[in-house]
PDB file of N, CA and C in Angstrom:
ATOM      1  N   UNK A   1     -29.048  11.550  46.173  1.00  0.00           N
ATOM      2  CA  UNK A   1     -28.146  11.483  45.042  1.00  0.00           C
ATOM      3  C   UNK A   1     -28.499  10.265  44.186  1.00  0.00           C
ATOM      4  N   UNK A   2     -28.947  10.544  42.429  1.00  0.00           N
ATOM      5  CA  UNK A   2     -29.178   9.756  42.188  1.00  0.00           C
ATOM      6  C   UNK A   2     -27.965   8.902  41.301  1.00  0.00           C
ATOM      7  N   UNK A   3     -27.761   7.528  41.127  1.00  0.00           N
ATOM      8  CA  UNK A   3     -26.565   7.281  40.549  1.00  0.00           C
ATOM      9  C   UNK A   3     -27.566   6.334  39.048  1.00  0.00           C
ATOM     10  N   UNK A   4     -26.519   6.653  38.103  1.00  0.00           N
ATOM     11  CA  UNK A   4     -26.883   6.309  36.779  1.00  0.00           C
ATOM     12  C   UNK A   4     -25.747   5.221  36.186  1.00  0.00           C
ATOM     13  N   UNK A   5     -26.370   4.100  35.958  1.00  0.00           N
ATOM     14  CA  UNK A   5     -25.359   3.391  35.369  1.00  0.00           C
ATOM     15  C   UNK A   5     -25.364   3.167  33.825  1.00  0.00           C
ATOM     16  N   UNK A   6     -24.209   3.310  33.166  1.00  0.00           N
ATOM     17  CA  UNK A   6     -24.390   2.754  31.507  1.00  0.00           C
ATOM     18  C   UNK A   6     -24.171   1.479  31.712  1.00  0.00           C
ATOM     19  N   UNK A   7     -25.057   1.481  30.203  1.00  0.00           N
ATOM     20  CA  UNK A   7     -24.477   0.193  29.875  1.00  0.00           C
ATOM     21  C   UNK A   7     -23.089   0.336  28.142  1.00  0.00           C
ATOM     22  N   UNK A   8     -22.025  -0.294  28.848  1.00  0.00           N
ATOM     23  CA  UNK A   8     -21.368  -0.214  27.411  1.00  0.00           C
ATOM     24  C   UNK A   8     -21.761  -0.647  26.065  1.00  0.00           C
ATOM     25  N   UNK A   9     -21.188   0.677  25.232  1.00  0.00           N
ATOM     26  CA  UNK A   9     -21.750   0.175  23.919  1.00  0.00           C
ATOM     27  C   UNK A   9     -20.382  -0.620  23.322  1.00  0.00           C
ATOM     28  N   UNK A  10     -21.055  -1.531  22.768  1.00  0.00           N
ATOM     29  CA  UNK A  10     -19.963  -2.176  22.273  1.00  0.00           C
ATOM     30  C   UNK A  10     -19.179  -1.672  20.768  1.00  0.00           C
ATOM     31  N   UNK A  11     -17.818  -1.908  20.628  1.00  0.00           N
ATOM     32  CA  UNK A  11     -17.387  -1.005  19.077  1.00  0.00           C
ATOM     33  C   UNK A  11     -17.893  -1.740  18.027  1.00  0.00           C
ATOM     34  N   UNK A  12     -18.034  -0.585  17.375  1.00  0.00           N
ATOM     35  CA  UNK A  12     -18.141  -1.112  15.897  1.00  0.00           C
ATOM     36  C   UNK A  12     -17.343  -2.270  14.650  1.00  0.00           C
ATOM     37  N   UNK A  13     -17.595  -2.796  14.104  1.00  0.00           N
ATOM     38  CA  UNK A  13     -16.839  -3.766  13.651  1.00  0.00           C
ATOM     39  C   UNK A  13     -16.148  -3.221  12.694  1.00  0.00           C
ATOM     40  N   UNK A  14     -14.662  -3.010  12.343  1.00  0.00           N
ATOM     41  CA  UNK A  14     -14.530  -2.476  11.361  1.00  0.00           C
ATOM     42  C   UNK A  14     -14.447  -3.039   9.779  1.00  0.00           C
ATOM     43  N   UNK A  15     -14.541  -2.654   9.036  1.00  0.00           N
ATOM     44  CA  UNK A  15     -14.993  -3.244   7.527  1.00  0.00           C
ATOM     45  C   UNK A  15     -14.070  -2.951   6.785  1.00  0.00           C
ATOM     46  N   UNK A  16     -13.290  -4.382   6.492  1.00  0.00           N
ATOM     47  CA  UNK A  16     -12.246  -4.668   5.673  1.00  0.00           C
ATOM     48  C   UNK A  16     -12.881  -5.441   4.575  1.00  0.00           C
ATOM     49  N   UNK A  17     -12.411  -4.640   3.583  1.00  0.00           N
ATOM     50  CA  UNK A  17     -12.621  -5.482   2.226  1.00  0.00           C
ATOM     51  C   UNK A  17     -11.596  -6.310   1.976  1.00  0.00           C
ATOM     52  N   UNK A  18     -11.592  -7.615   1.661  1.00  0.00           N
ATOM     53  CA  UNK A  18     -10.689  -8.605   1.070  1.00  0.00           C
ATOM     54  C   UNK A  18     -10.312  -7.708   0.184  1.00  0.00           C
ATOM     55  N   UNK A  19      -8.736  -7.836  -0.323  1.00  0.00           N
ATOM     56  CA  UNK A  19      -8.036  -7.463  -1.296  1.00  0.00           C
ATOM     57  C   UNK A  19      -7.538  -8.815  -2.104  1.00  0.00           C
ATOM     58  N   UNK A  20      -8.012  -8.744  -3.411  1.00  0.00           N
ATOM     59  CA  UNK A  20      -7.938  -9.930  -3.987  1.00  0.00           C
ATOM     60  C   UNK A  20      -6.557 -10.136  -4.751  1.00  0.00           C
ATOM     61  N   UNK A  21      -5.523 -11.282  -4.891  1.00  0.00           N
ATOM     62  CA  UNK A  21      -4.554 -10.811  -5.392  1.00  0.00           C
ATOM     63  C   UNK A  21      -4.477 -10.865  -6.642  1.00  0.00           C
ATOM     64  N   UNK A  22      -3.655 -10.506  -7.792  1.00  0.00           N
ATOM     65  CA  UNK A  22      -3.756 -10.776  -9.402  1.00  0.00           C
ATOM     66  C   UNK A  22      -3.790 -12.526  -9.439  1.00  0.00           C
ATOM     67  N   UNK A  23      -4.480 -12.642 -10.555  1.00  0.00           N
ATOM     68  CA  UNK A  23      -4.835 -14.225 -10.995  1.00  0.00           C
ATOM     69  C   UNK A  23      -3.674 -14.479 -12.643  1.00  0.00           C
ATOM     70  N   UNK A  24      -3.760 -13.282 -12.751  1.00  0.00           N
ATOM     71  CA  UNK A  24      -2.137 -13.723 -13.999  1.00  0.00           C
ATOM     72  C   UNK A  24      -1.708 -12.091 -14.446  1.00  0.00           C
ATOM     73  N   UNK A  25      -0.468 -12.577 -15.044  1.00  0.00           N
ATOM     74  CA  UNK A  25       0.353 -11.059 -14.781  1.00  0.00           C
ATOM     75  C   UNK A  25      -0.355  -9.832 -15.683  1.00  0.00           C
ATOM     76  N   UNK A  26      -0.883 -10.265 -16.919  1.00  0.00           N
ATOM     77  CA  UNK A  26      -1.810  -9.550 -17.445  1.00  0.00           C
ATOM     78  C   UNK A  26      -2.916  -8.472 -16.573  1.00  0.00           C
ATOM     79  N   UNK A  27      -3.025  -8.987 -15.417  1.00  0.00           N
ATOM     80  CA  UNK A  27      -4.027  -7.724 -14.647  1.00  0.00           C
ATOM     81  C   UNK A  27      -2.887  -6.896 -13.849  1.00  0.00           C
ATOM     82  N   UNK A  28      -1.609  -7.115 -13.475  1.00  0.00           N
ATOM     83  CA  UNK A  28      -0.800  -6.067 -13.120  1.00  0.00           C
ATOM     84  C   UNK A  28      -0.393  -5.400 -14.198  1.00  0.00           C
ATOM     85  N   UNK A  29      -0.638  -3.519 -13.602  1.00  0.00           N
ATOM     86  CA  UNK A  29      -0.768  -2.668 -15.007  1.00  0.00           C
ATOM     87  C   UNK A  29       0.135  -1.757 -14.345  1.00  0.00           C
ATOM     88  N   UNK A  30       1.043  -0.995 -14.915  1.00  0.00           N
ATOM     89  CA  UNK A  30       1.771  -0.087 -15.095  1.00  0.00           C
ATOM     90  C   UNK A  30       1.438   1.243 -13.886  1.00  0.00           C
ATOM     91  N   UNK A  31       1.899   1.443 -13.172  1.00  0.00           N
ATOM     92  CA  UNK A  31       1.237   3.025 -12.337  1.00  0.00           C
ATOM     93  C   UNK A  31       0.082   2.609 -11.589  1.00  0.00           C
ATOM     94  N   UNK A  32       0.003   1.072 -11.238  1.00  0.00           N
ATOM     95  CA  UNK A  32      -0.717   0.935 -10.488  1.00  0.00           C
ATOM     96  C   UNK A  32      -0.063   0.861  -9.055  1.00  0.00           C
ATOM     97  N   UNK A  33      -0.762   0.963  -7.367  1.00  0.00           N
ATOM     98  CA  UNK A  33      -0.223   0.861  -6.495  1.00  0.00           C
ATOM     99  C   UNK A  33      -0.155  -1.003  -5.591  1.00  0.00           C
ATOM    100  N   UNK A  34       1.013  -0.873  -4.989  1.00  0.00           N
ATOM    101  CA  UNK A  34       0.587  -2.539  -5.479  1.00  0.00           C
ATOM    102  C   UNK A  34       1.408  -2.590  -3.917  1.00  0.00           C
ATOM    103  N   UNK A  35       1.380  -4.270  -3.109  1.00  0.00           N
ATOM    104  CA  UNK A  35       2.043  -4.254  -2.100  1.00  0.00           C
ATOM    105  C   UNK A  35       3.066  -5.624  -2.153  1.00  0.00           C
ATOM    106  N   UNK A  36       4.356  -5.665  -2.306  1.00  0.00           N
ATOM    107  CA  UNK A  36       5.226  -6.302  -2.416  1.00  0.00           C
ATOM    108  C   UNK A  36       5.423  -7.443  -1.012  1.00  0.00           C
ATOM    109  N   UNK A  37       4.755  -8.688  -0.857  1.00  0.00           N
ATOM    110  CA  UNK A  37       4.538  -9.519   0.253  1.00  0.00           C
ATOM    111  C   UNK A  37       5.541 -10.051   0.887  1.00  0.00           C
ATOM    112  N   UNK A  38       6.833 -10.037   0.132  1.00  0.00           N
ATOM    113  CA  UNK A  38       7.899 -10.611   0.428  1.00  0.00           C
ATOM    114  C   UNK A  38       8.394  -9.277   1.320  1.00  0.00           C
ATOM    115  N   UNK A  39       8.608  -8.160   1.066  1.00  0.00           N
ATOM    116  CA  UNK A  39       9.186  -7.005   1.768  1.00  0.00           C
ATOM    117  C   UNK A  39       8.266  -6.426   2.395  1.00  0.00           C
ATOM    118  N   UNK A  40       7.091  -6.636   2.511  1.00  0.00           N
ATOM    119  CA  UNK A  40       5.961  -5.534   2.882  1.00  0.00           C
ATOM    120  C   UNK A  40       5.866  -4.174   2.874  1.00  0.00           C
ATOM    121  N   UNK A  41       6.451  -3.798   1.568  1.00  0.00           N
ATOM    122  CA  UNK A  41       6.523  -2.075   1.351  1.00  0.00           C
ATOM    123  C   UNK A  41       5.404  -2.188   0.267  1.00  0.00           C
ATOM    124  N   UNK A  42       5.183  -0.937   0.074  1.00  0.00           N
ATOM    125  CA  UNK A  42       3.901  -0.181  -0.811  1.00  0.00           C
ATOM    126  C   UNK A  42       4.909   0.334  -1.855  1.00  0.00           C
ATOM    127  N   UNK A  43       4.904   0.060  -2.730  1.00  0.00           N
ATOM    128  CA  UNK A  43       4.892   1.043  -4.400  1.00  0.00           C
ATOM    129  C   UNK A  43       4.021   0.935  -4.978  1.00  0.00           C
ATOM    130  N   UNK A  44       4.753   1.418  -6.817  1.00  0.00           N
ATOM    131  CA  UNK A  44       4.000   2.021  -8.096  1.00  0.00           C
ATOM    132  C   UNK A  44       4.580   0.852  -8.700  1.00  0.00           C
ATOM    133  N   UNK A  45       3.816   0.124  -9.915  1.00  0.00           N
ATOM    134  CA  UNK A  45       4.412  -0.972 -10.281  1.00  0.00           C
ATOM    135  C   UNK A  45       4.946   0.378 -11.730  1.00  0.00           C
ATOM    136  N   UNK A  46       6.128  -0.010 -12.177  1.00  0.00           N
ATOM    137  CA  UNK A  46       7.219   1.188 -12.977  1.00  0.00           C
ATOM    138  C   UNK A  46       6.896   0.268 -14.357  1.00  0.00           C
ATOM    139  N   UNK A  47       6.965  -0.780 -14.532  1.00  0.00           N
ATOM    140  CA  UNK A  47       7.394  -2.056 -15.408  1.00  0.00           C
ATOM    141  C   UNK A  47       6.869  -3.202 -15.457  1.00  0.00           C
ATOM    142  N   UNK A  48       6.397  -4.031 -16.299  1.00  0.00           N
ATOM    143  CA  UNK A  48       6.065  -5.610 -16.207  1.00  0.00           C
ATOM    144  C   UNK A  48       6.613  -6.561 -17.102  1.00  0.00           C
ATOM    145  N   UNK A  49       7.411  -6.898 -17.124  1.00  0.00           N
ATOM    146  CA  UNK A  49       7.906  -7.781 -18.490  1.00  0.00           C
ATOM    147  C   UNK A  49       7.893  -9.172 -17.705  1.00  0.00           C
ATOM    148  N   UNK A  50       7.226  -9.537 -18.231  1.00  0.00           N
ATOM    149  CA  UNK A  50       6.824 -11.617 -18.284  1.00  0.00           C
ATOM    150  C   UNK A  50       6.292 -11.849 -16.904  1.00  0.00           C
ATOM    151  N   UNK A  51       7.012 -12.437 -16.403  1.00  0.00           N
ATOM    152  CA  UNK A  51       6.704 -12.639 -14.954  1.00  0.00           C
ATOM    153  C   UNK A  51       7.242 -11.853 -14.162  1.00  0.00           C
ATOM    154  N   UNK A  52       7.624 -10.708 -13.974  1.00  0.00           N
ATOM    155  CA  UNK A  52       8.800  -9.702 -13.550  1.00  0.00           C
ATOM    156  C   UNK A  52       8.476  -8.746 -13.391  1.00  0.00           C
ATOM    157  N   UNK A  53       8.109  -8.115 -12.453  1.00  0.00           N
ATOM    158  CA  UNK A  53       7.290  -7.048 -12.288  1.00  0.00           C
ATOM    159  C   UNK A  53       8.581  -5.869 -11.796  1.00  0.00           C
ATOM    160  N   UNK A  54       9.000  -4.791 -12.318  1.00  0.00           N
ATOM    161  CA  UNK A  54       9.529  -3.375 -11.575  1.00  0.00           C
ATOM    162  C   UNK A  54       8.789  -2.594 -10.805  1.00  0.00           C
ATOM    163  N   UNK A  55       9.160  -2.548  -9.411  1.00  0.00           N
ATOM    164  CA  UNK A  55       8.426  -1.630  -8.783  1.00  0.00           C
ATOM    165  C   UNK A  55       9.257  -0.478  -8.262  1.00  0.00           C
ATOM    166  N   UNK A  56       8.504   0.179  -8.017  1.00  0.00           N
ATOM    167  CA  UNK A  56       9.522   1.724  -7.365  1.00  0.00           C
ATOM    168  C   UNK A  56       9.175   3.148  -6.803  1.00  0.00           C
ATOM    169  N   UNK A  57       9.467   3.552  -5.419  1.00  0.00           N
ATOM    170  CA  UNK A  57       8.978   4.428  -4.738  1.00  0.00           C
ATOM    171  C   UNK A  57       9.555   5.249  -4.400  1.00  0.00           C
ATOM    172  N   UNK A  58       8.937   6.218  -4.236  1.00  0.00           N
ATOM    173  CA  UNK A  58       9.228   7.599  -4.147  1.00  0.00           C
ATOM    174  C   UNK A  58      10.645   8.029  -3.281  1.00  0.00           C
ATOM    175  N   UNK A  59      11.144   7.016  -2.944  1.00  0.00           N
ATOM    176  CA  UNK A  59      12.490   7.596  -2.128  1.00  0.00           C
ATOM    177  C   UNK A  59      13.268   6.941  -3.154  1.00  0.00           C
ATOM    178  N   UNK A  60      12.624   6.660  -4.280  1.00  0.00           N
ATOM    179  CA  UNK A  60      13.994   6.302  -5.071  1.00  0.00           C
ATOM    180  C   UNK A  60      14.015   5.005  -5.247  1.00  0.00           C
ATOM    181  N   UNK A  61      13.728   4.175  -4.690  1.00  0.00           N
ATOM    182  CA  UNK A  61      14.021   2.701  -4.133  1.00  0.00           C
ATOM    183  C   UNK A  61      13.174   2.136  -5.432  1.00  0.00           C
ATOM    184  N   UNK A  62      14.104   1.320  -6.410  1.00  0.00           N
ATOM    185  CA  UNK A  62      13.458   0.526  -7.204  1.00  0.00           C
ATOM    186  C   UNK A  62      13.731  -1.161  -7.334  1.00  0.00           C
ATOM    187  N   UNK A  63      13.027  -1.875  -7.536  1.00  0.00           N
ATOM    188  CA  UNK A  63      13.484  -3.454  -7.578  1.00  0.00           C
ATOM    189  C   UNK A  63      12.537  -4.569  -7.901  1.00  0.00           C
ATOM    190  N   UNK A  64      12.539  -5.293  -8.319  1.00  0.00           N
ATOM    191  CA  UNK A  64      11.714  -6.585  -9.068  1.00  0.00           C
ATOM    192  C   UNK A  64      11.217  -7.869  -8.310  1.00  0.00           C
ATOM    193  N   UNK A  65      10.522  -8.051  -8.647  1.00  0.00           N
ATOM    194  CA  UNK A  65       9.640  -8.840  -8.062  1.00  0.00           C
ATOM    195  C   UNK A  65       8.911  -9.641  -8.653  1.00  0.00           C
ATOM    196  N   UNK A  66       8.518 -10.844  -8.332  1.00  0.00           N
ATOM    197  CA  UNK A  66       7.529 -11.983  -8.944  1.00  0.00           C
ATOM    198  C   UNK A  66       6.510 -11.334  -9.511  1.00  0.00           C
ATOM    199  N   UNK A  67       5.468 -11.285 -10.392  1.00  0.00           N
ATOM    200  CA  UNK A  67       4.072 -10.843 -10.210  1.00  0.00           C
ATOM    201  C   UNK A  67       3.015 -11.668  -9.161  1.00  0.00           C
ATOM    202  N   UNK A  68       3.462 -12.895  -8.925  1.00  0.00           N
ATOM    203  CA  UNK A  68       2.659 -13.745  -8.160  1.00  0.00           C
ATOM    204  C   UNK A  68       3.169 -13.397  -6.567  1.00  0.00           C
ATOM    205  N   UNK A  69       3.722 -12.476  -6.203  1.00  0.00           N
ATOM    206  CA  UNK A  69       4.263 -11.614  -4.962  1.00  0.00           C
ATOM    207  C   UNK A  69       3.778 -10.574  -4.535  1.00  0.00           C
ATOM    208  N   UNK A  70       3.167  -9.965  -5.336  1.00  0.00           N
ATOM    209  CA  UNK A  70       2.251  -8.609  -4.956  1.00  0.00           C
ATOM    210  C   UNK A  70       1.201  -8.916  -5.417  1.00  0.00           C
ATOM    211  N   UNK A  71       0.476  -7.935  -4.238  1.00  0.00           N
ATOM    212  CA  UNK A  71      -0.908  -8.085  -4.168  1.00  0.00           C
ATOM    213  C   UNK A  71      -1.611  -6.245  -4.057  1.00  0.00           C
ATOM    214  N   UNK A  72      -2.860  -6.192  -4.778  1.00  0.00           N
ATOM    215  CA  UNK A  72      -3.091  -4.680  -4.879  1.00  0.00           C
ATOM    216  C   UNK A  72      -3.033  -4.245  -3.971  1.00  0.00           C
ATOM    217  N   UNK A  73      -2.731  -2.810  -3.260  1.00  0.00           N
ATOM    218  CA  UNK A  73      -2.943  -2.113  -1.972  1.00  0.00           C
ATOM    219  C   UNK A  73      -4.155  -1.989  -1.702  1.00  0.00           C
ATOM    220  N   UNK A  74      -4.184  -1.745  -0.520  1.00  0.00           N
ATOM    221  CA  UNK A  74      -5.832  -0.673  -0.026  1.00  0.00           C
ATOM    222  C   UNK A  74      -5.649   0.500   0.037  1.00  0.00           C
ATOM    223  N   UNK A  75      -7.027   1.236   0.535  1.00  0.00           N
ATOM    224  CA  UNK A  75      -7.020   2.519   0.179  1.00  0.00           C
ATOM    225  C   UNK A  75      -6.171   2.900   1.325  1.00  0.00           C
ATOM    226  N   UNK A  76      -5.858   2.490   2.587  1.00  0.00           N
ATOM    227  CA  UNK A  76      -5.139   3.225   3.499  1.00  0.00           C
ATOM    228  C   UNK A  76      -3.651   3.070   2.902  1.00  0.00           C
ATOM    229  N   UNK A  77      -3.260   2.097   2.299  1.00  0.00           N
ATOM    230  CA  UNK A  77      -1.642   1.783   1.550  1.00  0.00           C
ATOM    231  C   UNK A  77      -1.401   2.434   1.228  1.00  0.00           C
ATOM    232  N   UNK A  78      -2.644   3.013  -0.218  1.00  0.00           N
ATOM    233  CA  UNK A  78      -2.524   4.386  -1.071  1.00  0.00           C
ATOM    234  C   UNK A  78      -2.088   5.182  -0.565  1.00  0.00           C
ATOM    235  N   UNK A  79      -2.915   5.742   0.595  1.00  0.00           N
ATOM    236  CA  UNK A  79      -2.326   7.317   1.347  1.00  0.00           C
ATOM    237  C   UNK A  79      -0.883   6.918   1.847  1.00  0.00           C
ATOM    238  N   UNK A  80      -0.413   5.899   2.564  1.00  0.00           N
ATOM    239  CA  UNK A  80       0.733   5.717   2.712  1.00  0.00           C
ATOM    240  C   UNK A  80       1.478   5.765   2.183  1.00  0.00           C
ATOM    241  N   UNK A  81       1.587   5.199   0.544  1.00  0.00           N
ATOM    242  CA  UNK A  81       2.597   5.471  -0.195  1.00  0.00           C
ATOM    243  C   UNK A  81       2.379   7.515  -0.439  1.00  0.00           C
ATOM    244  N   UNK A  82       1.355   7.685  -0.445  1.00  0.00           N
ATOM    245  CA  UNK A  82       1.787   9.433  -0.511  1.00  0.00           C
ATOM    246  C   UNK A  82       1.977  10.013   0.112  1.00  0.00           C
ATOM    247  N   UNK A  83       1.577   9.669   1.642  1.00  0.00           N
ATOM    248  CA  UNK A  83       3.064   9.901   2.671  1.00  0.00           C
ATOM    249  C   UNK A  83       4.151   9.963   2.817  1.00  0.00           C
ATOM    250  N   UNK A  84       4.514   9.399   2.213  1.00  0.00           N
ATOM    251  CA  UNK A  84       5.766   9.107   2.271  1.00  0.00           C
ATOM    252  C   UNK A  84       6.550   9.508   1.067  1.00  0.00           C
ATOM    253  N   UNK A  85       5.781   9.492   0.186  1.00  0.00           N
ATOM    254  CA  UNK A  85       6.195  10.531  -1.104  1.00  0.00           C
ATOM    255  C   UNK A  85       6.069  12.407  -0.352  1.00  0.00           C
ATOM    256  N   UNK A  86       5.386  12.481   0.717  1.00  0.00           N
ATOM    257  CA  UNK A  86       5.546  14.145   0.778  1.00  0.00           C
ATOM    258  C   UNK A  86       6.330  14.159   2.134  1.00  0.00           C
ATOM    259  N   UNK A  87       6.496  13.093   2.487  1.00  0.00           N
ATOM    260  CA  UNK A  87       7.806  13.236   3.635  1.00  0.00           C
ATOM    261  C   UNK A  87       9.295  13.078   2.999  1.00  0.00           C
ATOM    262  N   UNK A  88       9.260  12.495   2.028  1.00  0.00           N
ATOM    263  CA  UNK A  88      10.440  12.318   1.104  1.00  0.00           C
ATOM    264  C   UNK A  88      10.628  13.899   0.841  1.00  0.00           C
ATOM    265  N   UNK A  89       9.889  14.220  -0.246  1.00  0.00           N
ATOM    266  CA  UNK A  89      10.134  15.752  -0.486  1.00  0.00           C
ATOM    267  C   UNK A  89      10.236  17.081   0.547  1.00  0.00           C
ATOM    268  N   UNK A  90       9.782  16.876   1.596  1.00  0.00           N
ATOM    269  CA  UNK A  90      10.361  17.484   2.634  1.00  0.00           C
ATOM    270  C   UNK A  90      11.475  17.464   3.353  1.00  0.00           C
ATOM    271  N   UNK A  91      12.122  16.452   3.556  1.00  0.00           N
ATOM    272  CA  UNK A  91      13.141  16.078   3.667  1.00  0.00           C
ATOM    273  C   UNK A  91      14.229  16.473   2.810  1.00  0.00           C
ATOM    274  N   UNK A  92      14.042  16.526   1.545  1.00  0.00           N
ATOM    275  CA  UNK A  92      14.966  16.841   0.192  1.00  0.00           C
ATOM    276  C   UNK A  92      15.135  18.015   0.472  1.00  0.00           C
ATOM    277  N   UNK A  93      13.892  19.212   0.801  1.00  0.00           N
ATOM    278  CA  UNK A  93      14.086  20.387   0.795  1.00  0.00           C
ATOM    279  C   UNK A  93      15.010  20.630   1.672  1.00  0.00           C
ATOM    280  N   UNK A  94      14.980  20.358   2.753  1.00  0.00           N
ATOM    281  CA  UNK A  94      15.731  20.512   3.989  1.00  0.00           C
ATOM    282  C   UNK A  94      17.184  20.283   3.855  1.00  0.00           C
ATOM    283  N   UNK A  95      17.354  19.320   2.774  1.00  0.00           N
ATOM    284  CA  UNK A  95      18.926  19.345   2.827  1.00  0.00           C
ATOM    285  C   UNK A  95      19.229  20.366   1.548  1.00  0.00           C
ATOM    286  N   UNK A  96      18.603  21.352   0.928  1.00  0.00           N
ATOM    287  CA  UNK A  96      19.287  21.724  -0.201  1.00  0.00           C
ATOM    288  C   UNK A  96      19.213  23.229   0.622  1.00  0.00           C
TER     289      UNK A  96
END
């Protein structure tokens, strides 16, 4: 009987891109997806007036925020916030 030993492969590293945050309120834009640091939820920025950013997500939930408080999402955030936008609407259905 012959016996075979591995050797483990070790994992892969995974590859995170730095997400850089806005440098003045002028680069936060309207319908962009953005991540609120103080609450750690994912929205759509709705609004920007001065330093004051409106944000607001799909369950409805809207509220303001610094611009110097959010920082852009990543691409996995993205899908999250549309998760949760099609678990919202499933949910809706269910109660009507």
């Amino acid at each position: 009987m012959r016996t075979v030993t591995r050797t483990p492969v070790p994992a892969r590293p995974r590859v995170v891109r730095p997400v850089l945050d806005f440098r003045h309120p002028s680069d936060v834009t309207v319908g962009r997806v953005v991540v609120d640091k103080d609450s750690e939820m994912v929205a759509t920025v709705q609004e920007v007036d001065g330093q004051w950013v409106e944000l607001f997500r799909p369950t409805g939930l809207n509220w303001r925020t610094r611009w110097s408080r959010i920082r852009p999402a990543t691409e996995r955030e993205h899908r999250q916030l549309l998760a949760i936008g099609r678990l919202h609407r499933q949910q809706r259905r269910g109660l009507a």
